[in-house]
Protein backbone atom coordinates (compact mmCIF):
# COMPACT_ATOMS: atom_id res chain seq x y z
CA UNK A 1 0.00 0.00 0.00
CA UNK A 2 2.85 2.36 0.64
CA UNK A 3 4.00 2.10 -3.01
CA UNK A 4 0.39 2.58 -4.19
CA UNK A 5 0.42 6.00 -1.96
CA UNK A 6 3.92 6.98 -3.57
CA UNK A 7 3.04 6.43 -6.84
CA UNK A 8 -0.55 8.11 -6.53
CA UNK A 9 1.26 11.14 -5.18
CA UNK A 10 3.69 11.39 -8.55
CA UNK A 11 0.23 11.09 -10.22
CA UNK A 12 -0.32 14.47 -9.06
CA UNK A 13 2.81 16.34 -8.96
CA UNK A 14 4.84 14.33 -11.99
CA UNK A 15 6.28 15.83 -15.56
CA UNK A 16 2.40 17.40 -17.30
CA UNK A 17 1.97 16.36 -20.99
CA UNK A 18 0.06 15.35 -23.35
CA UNK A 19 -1.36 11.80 -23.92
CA UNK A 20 -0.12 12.33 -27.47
CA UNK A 21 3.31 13.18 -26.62
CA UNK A 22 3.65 9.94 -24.28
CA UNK A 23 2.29 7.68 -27.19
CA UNK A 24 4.71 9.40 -29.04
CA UNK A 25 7.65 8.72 -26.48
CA UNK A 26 6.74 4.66 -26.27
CA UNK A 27 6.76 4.61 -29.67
CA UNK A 28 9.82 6.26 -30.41
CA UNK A 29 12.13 4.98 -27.13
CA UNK A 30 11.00 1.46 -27.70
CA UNK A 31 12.30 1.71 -31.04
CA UNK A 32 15.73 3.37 -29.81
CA UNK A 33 16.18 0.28 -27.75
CA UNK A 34 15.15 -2.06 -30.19
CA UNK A 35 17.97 -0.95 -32.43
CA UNK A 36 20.79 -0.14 -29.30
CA UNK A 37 19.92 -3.58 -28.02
CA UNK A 38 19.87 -4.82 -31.51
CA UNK A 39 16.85 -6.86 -30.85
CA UNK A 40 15.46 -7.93 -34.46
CA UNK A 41 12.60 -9.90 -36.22
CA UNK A 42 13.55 -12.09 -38.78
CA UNK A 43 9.77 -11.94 -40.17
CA UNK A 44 9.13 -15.96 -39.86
CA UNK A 45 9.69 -17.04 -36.78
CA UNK A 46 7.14 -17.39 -34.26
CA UNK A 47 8.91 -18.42 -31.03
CA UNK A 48 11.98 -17.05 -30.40
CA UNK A 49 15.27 -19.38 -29.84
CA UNK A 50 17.98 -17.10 -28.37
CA UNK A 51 17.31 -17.01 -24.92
CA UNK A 52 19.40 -14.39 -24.35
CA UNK A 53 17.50 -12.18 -27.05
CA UNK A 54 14.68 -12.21 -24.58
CA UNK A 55 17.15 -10.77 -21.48
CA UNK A 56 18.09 -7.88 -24.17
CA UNK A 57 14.39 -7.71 -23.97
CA UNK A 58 14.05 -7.20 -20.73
CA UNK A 59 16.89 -4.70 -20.02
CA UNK A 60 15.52 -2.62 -22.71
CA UNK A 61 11.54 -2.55 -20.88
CA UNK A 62 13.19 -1.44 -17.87
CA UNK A 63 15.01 1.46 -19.04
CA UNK A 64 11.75 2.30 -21.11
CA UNK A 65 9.78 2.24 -18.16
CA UNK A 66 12.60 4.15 -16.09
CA UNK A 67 12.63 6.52 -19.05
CA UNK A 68 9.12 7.35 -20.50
CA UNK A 69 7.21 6.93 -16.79
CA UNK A 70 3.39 5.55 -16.55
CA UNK A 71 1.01 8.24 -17.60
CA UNK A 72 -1.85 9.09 -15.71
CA UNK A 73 -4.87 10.09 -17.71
CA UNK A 74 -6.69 11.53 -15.06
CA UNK A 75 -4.02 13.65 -14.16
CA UNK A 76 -2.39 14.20 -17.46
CA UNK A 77 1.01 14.08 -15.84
CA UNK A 78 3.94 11.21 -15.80
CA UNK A 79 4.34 8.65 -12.51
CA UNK A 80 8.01 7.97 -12.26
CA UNK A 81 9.30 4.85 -11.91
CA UNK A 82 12.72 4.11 -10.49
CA UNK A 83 14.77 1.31 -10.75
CA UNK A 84 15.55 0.47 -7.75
CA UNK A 85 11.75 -0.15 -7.10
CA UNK A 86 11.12 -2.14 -10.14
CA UNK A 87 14.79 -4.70 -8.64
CA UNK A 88 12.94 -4.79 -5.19
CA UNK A 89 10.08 -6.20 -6.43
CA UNK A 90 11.92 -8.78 -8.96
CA UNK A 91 11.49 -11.78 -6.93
CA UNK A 92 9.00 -10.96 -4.34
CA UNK A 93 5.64 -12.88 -5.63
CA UNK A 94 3.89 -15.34 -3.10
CA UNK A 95 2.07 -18.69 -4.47
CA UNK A 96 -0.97 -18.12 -5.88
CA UNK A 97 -3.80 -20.35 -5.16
CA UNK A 98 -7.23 -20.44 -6.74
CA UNK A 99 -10.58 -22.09 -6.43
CA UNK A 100 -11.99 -23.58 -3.39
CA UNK A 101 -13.08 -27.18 -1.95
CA UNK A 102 -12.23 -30.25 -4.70
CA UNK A 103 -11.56 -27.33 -7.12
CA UNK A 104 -8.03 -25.43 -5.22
CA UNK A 105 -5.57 -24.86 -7.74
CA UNK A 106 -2.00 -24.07 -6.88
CA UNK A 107 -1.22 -22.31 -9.79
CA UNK A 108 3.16 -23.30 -10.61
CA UNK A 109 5.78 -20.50 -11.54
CA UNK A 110 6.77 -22.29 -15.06
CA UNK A 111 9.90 -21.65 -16.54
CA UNK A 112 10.96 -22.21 -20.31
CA UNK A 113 10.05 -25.98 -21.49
CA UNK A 114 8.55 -26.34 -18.37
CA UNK A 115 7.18 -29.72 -17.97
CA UNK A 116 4.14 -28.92 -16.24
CA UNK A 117 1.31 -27.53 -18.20
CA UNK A 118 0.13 -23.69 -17.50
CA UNK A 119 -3.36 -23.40 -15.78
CA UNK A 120 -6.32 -23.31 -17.98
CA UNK A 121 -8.74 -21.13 -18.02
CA UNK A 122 -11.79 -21.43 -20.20
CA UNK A 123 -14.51 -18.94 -20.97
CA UNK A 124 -15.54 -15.85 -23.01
CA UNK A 125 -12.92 -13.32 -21.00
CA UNK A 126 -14.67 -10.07 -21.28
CA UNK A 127 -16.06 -10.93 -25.01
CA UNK A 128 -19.75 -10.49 -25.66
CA UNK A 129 -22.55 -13.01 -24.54
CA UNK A 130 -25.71 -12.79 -25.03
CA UNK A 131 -28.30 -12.50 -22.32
CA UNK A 132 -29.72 -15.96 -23.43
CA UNK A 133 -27.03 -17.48 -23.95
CA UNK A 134 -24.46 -16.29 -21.06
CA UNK A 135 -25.51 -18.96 -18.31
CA UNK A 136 -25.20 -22.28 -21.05
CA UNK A 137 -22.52 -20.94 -22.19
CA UNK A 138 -20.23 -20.54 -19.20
CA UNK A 139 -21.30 -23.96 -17.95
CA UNK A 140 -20.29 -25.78 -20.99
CA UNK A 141 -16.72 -24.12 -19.96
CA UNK A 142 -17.22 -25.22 -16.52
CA UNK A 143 -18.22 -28.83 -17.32
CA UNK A 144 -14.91 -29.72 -19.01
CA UNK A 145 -12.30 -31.82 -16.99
CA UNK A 146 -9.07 -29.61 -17.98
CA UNK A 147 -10.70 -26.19 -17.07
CA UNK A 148 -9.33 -24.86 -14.07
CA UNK A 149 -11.50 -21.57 -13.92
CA UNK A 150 -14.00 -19.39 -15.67
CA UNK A 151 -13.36 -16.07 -17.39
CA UNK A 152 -16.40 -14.19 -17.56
CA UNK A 153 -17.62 -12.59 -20.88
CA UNK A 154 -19.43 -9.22 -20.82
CA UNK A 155 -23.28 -9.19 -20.96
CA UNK A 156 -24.77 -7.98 -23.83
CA UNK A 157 -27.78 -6.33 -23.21
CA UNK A 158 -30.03 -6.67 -19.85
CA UNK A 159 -33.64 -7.15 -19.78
CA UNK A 160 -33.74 -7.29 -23.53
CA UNK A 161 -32.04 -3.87 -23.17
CA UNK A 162 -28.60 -2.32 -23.95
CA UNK A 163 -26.32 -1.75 -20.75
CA UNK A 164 -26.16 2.31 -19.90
CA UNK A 165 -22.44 2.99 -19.51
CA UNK A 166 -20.94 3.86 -16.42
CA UNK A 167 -24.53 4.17 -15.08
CA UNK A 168 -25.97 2.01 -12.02
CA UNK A 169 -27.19 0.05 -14.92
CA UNK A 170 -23.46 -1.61 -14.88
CA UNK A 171 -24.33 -2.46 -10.90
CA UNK A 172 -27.10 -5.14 -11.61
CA UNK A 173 -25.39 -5.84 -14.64
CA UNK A 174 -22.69 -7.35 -12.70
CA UNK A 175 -24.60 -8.92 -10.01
CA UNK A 176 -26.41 -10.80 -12.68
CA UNK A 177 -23.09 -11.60 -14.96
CA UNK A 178 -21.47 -13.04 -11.00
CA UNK A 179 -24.40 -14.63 -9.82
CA UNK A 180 -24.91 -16.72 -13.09
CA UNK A 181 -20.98 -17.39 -13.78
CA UNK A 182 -21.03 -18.63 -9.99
CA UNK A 183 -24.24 -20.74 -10.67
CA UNK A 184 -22.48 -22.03 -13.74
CA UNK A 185 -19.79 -23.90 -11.56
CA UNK A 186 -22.40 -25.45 -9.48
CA UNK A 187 -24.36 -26.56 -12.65
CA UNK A 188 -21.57 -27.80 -13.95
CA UNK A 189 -20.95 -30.04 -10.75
CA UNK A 190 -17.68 -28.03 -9.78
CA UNK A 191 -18.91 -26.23 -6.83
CA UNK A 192 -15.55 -23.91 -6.07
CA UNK A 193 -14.51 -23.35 -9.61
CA UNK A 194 -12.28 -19.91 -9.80
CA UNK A 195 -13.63 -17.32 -11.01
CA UNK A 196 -12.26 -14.03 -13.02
CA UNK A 197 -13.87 -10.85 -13.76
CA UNK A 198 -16.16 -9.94 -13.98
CA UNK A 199 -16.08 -9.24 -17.54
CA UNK A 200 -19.57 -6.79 -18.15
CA UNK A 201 -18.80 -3.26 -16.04
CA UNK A 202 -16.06 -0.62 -16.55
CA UNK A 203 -16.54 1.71 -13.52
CA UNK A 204 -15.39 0.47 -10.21
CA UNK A 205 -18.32 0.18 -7.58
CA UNK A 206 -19.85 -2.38 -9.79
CA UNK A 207 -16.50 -4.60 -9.78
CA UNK A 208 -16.07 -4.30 -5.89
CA UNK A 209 -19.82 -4.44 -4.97
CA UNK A 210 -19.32 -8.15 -6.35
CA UNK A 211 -16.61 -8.73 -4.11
CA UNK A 212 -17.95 -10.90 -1.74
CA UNK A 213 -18.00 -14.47 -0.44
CA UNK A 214 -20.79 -15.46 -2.24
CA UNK A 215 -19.87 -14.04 -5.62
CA UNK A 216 -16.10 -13.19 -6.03
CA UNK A 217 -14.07 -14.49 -3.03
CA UNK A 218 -10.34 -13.66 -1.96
CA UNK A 219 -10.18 -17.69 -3.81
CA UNK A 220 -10.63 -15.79 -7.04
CA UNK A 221 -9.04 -13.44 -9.60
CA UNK A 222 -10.49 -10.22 -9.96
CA UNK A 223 -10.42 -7.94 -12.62
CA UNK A 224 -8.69 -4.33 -12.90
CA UNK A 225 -7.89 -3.63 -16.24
CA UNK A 226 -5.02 -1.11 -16.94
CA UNK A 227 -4.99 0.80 -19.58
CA UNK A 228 -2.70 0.10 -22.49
CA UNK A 229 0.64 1.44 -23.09
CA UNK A 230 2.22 2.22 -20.30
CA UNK A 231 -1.05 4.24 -19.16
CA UNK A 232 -3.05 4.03 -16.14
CA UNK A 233 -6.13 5.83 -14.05
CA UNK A 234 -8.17 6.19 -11.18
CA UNK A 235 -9.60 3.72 -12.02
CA UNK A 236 -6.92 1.66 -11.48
CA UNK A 237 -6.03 2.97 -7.96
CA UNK A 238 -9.17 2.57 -6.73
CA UNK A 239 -9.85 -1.08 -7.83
CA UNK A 240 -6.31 -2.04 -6.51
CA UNK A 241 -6.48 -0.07 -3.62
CA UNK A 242 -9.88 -2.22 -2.27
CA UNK A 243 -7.77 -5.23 -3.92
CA UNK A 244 -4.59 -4.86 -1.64
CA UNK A 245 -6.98 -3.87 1.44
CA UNK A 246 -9.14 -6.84 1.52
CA UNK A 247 -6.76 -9.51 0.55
CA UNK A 248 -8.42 -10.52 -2.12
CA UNK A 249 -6.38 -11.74 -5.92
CA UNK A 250 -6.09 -9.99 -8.27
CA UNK A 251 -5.18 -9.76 -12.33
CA UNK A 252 -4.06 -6.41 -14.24
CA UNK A 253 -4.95 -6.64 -17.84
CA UNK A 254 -3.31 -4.75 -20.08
CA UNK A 255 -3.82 -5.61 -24.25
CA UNK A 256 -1.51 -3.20 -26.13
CA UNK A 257 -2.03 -2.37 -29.80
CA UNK A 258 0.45 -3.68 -32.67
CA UNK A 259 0.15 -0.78 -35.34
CA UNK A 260 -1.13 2.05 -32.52
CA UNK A 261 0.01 4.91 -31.17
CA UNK A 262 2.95 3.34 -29.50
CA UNK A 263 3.93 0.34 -30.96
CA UNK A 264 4.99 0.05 -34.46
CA UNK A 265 6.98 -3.17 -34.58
CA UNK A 266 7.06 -6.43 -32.99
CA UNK A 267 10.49 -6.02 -31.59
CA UNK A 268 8.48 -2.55 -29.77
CA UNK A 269 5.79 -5.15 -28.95
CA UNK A 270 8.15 -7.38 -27.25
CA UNK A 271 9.60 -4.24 -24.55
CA UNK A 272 6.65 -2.79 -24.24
CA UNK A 273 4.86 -5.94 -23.27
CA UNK A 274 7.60 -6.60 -20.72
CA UNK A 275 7.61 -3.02 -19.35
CA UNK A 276 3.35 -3.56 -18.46
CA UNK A 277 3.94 -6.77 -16.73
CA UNK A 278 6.57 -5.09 -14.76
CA UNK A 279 4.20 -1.99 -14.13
CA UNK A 280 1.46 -4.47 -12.83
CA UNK A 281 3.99 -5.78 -9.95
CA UNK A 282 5.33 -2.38 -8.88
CA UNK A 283 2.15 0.11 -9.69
CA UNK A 284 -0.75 -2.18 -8.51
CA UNK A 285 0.99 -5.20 -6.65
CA UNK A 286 -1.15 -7.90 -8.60
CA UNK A 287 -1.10 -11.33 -7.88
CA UNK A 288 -1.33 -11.93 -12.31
CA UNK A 289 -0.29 -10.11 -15.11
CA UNK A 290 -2.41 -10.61 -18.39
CA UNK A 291 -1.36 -9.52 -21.51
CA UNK A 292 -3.44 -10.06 -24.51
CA UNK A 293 -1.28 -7.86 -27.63
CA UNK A 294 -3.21 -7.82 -30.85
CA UNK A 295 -2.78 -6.67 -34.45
CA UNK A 296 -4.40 -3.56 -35.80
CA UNK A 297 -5.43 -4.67 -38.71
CA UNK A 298 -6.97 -7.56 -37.63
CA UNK A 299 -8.06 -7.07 -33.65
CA UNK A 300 -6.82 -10.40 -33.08
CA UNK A 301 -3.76 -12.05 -31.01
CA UNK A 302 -3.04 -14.77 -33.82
CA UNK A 303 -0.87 -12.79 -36.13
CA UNK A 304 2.83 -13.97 -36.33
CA UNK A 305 3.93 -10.66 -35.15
CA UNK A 306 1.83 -10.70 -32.41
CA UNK A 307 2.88 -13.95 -31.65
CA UNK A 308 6.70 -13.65 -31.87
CA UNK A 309 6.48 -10.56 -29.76
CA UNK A 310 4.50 -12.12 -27.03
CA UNK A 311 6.69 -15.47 -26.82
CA UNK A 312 9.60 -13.29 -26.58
CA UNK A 313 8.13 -11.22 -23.86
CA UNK A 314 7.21 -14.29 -22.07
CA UNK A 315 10.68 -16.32 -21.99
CA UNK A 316 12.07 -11.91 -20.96
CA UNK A 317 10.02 -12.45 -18.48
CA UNK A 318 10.35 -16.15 -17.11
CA UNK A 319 14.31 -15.56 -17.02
CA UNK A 320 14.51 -12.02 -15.41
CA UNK A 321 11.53 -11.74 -13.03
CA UNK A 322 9.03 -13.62 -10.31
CA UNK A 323 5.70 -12.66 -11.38
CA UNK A 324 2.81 -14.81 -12.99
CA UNK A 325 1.90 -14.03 -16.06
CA UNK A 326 -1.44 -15.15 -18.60
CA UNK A 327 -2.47 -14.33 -21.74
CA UNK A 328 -5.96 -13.72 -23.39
CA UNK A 329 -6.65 -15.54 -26.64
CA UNK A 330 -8.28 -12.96 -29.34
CA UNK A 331 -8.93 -15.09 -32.31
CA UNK A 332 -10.42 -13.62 -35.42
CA UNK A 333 -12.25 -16.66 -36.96
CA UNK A 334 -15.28 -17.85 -35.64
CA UNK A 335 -16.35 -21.13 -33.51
CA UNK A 336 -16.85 -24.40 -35.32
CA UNK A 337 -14.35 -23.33 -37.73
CA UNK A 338 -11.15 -25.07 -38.47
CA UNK A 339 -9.36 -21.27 -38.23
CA UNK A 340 -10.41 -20.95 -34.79
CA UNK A 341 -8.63 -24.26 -33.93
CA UNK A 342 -5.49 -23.38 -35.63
CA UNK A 343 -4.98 -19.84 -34.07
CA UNK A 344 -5.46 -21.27 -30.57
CA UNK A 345 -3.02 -23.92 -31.54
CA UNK A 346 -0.22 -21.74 -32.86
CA UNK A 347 -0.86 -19.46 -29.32
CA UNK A 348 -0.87 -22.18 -26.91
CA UNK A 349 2.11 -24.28 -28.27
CA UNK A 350 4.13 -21.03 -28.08
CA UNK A 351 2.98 -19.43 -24.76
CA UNK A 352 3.51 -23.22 -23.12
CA UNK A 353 7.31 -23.72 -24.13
CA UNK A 354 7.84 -19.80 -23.56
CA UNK A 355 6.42 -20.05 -19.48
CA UNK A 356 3.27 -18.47 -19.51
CA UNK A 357 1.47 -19.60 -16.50
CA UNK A 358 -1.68 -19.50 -17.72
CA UNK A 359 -3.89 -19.36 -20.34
CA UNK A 360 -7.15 -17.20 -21.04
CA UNK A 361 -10.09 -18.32 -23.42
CA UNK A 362 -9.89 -18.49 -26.10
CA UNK A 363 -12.88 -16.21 -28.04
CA UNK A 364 -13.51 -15.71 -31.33
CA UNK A 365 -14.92 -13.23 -34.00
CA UNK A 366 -12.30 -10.63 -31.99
CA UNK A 367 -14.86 -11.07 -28.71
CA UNK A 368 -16.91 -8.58 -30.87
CA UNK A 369 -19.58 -10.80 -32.22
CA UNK A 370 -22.04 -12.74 -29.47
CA UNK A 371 -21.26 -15.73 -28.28
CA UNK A 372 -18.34 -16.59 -29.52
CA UNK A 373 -17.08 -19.19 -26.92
CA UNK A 374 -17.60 -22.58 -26.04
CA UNK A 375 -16.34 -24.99 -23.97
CA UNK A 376 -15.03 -27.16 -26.54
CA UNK A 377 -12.38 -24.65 -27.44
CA UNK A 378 -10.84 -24.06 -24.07
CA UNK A 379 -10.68 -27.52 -23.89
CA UNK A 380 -8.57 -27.88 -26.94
CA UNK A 381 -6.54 -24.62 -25.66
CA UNK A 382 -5.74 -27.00 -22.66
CA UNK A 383 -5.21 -30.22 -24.20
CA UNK A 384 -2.77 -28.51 -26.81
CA UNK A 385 -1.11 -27.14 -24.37
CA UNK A 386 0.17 -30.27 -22.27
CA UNK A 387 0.62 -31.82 -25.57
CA UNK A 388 3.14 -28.71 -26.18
CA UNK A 389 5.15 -29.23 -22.72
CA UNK A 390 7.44 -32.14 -24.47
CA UNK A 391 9.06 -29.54 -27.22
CA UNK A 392 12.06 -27.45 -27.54
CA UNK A 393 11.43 -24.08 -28.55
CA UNK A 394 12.90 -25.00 -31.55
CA UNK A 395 10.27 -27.56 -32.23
CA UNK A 396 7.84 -25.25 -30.85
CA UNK A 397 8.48 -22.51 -33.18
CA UNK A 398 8.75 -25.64 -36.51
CA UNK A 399 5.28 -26.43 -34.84
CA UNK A 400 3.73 -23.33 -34.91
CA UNK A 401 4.62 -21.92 -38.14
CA UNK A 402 3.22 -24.91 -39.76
CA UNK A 403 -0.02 -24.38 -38.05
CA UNK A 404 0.18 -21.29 -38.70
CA UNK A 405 0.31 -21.49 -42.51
CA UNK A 406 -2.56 -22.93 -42.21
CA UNK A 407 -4.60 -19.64 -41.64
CA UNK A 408 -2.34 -16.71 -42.31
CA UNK A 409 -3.90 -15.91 -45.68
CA UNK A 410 -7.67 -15.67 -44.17
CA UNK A 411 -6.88 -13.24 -41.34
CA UNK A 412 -8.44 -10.47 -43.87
CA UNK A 413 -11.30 -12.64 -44.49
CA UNK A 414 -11.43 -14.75 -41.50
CA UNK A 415 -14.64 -17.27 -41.57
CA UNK A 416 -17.58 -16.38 -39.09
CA UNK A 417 -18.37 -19.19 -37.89
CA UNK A 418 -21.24 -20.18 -35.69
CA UNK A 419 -22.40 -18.91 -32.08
CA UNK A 420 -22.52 -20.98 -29.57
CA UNK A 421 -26.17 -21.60 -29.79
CA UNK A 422 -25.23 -23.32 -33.20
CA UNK A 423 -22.60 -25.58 -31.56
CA UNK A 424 -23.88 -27.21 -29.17
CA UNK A 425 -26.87 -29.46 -28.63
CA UNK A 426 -28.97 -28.10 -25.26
CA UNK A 427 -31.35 -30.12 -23.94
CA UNK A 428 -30.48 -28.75 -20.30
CA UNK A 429 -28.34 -26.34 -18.18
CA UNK A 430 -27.29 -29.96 -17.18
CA UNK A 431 -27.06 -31.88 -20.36
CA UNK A 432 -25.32 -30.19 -23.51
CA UNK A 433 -22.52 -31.50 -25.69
CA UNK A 434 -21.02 -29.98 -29.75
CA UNK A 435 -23.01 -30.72 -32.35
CA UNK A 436 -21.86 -33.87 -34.69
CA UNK A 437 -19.78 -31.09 -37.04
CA UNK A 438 -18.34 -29.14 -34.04
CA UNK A 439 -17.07 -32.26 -32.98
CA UNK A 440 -15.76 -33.67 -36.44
CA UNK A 441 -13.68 -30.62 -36.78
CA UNK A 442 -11.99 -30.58 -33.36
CA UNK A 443 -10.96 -34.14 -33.88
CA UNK A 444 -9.80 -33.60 -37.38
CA UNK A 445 -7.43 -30.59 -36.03
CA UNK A 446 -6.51 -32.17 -32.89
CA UNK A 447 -4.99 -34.98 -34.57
CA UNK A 448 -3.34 -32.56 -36.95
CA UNK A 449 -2.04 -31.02 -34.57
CA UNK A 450 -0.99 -34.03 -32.32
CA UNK A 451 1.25 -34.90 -35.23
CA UNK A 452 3.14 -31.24 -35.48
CA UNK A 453 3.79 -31.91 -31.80
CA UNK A 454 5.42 -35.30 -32.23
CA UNK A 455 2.53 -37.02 -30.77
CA UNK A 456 1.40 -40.11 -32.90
């Protein structure tokens, strides 16, 4: 809490500027250090191989975070960040456990070709559901074996009725997104389940006034999202502030833009990505760091450049500093699509062999179009990724590009797919399984993919 207090403070009285002229700073310091550092993408790969490319990495986000400063958009004005805060805080996390009863998950501090698996998390993750749909759809998450907890998605309309913004609207709104994603566990047979979110509000006394036993316990991950590139708010404090007070978990979500303001390559990608998950451990104290990068021109995380960067942040990250780390899966294609299996495959292979700790998702059509999440994807996100945790990252990276051929040229016309309404049979909240083509598809892929992964 005393570092929260500091740092609010510099909030007030640090450097005044525009938001403009800090984009501008990311964007052009990041690519100073790129070049001093001579970190470099060779265009192809997709998981990095020179380990010591990713500590370049991570030299180069701290001086850009020592350097540029958070900004504050409330304030308009720069919080410093020193370096000897950011070393203090290297190796200080503490063992994060999640889920309660049968469900506890320790969740392990994996290192590069770790041989344990991250932890999976299925579910929408802030993409829309609709009101119809959102309680079936979070249980068919909840109801598979290799799920370890539930991402919420964000309601889409209440009542039959859009959500008011920032309104007490977004109040009930998230009592009725926790209630049913809590319900879904119990549906589902998995009483104690973690949950994360919740995915539906944006202004903070609907995210704590769920923070309860009942709803979202200190045995859960709660949501305060940061904003991206090297930005933050009040918003911010205040969610952390209640965080750090009550004891309870929490995640800082950051998803930075490839082809914005501040980041115009993936080698910029790469430090920037670093410097976030090192300004959720010193600005907020977070239990999780989630990063979830995506392309411009596609609002998705599947991209090769979004890829390479992120697998390079991830082994800067697993070598330099104690902190868990998770990423969100933003697939462009639709569900009951082969695309949609492919991009999750090309993610999961990489984040596994690179040390992510956990994986988020996945959700398709960008989280934009309804529904876009089932359970039979996360469970392919998690059974790809123990299939990944034999490889090298030299096999990883053969692995991924191979898959990854296999969509690049229809991420400008990406298939739509179906929603989940179209995927699965319901007969029940408590009986529901993929339709006969759903199915045909996974298995078809899966095996594909079992054989990039040396699994016969």
């Amino acid at each position: 809490m005393n570092n929260i207090y500091k740092y609010l403070r510099s909030a007030t009285t640090g450097e005044e500027k525009s938001e403009e002229k800090h984009d501008m700073e990311v964007f052009m310091k990041s690519q100073e250090l790129a070049e001093e550092f001579d970190i470099k993408y060779d265009g192809e790969s997709i998981v990095p191989t020179d380990t010591s490319l990713a500590d370049s990495v991570f030299e180069a986000a701290v001086l850009l975070l020592t350097s540029v400063g958070i900004y504050c958009t409330d304030t308009k004005r720069t919080i410093q960040i020193e370096e000897e805060d950011i070393e203090r805080s290297l190796n200080t996390s503490e063992m994060l456990e999640i889920g309660r009863k049968k469900e506890k998950v320790t969740v392990p501090f994996r290192y590069i070709m770790d041989s344990e698996p991250p932890v999976i998390i299925g579910g929408p993750m802030g993409g829309t559901v609709s009101e119809e749909n959102f309680l079936k759809l979070h249980v068919s998450s909840a109801m598979e074996p290799i799920v370890q907890g539930l991402y919420a998605g964000a309601l889409e309309k209440m009542g039959g009725k859009a959500i008011r913004g920032k309104t007490p609207f977004e109040m009930l709104a998230a009592l009725k997104e926790a209630r049913e994603e809590r319900l879904a566990t119990k549906l589902a047979g998995r009483e104690g389940l973690a949950l994360m979110g919740p995915g539906t509000p944006t202004i903070s006394p609907a995210y704590m006034l769920v923070s309860s036993e009942e709803l979202y316990s200190s045995a859960d991950v709660q949501e305060v999202y940061q904003l991206d590139e090297l930005k933050t708010d009040y918003e911010t404090f205040y969610k952390s502030i209640f965080h750090l007070e009550h004891g309870n978990h929490f995640l800082s979500g950051q998803c930075p833009v490839f082809g914005g303001t501040g980041i115009g390559t993936p080698e910029g990608l790469a430090i920037v990505d670093v410097a976030e998950t090192i300004q959720s451990k010193v600005l907020t104290g977070a239990s999780l760091h989630v990063s979830g990068a995506v392309h411009v021109n596609t609002n998705s995380s599947s991209t090769k450049e979004i890829m390479w960067g992120s697998n390079l942040s991830s082994l800067a990250i697993s070598r330099n500093m104690h902190h868990y780390t998770a990423r969100y899966y933003w697939n462009i294609a639709g569900c009951c699509t082969d695309m949609m299996f492919y991009e999750t495959a090309a993610q999961a292979i990489g984040d596994t062999v690179c040390g992510r700790d956990m994986l988020i998702g996945p959700v398709g059509a960008r989280g934009a179009g309804a529904d876009h999440s089932t359970g039979l994807e996360s469970r392919f996100m998690g059974e790809v990724a123990h299939m990944a945790t034999g490889l090298s990252l030299l096999e990883a990276d053969e692995a991924a590009r191979n898959i990854y051929r296999k969509y690049e040229n229809l991420l400008v016309h990406a298939p739509e797919g179906k929603p989940f309404n179209e995927c699965y049979k319901v007969r029940s909240e408590y009986e529901m399984n993929p339709t006969d083509e759903y199915l045909q598809i996974y298995r078809d892929v899966s095996a594909e993919v079992s054989k990039y992964c040396g699994i016969e």
